[in-house]
Protein backbone atom coordinates (compact mmCIF):
# COMPACT_ATOMS: atom_id res chain seq x y z
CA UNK A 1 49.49 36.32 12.81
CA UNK A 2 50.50 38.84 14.97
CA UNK A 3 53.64 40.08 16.09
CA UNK A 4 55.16 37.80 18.64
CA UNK A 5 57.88 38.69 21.14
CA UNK A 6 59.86 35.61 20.43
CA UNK A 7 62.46 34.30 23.34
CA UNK A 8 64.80 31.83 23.77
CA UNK A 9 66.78 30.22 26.43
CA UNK A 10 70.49 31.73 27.09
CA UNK A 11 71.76 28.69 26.97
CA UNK A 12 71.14 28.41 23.44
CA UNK A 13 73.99 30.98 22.51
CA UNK A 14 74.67 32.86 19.12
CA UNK A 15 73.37 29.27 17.33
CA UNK A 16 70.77 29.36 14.48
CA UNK A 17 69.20 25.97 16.27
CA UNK A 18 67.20 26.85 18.72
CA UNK A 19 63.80 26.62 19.93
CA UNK A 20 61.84 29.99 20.61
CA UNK A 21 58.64 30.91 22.72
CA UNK A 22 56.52 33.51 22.58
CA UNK A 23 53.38 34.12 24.58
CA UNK A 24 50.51 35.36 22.19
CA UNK A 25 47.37 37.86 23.68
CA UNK A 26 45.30 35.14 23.44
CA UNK A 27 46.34 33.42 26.33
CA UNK A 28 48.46 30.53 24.02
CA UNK A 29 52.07 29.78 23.59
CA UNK A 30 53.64 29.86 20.32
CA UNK A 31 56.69 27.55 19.54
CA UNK A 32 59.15 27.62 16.45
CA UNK A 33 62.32 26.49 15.15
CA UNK A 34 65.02 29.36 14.45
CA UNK A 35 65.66 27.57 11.47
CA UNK A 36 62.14 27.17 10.50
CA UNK A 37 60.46 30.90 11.89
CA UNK A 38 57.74 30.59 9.44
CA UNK A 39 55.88 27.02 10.85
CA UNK A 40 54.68 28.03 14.34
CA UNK A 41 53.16 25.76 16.72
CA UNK A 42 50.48 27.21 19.12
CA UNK A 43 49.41 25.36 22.40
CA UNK A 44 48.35 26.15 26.16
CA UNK A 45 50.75 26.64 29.10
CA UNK A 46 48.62 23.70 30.81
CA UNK A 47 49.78 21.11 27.86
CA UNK A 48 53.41 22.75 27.23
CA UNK A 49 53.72 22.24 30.98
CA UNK A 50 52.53 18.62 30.97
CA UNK A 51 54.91 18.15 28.06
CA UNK A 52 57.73 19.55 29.74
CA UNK A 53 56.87 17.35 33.01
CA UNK A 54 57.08 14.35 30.91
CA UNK A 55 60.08 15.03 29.13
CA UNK A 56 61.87 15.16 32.37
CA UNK A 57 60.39 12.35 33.67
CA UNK A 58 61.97 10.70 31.01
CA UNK A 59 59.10 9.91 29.06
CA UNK A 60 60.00 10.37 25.42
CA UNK A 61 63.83 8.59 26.30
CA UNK A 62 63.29 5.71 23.83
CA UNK A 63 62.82 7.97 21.09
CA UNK A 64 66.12 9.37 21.26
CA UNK A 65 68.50 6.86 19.35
């Protein structure tokens, strides 16, 4: 894989658990764990927007216990 310029959000701090994105030249968006920088997730801005959409809508609330 090529290199990615990996962000993540200021409020996240100086913490070692946080989530990162990084937009790849193929159009996708790449997701990892700061703990875990080696298993990368890839996906579209169309469904990481949906997913964000529903996670404020409160969609994934009764998985949190």
């Amino acid at each position: 894989m090529s290199t990615c310029d990996w962000r993540k959000s200021s409020f996240s701090g100086e913490g070692n658990n946080c989530l990162n994105l990084a937009s790849a030249a193929d159009g996708t968006i790449r997701l990892r764990e700061s703990e875990a920088p080696d298993t990368v997730l890839t996906t579209t801005p169309a469904r990481l927007g949906d997913f964000i959409r529903a996670a404020k809508a409160g969609e994934f609330d009764h998985l949190n216990p």
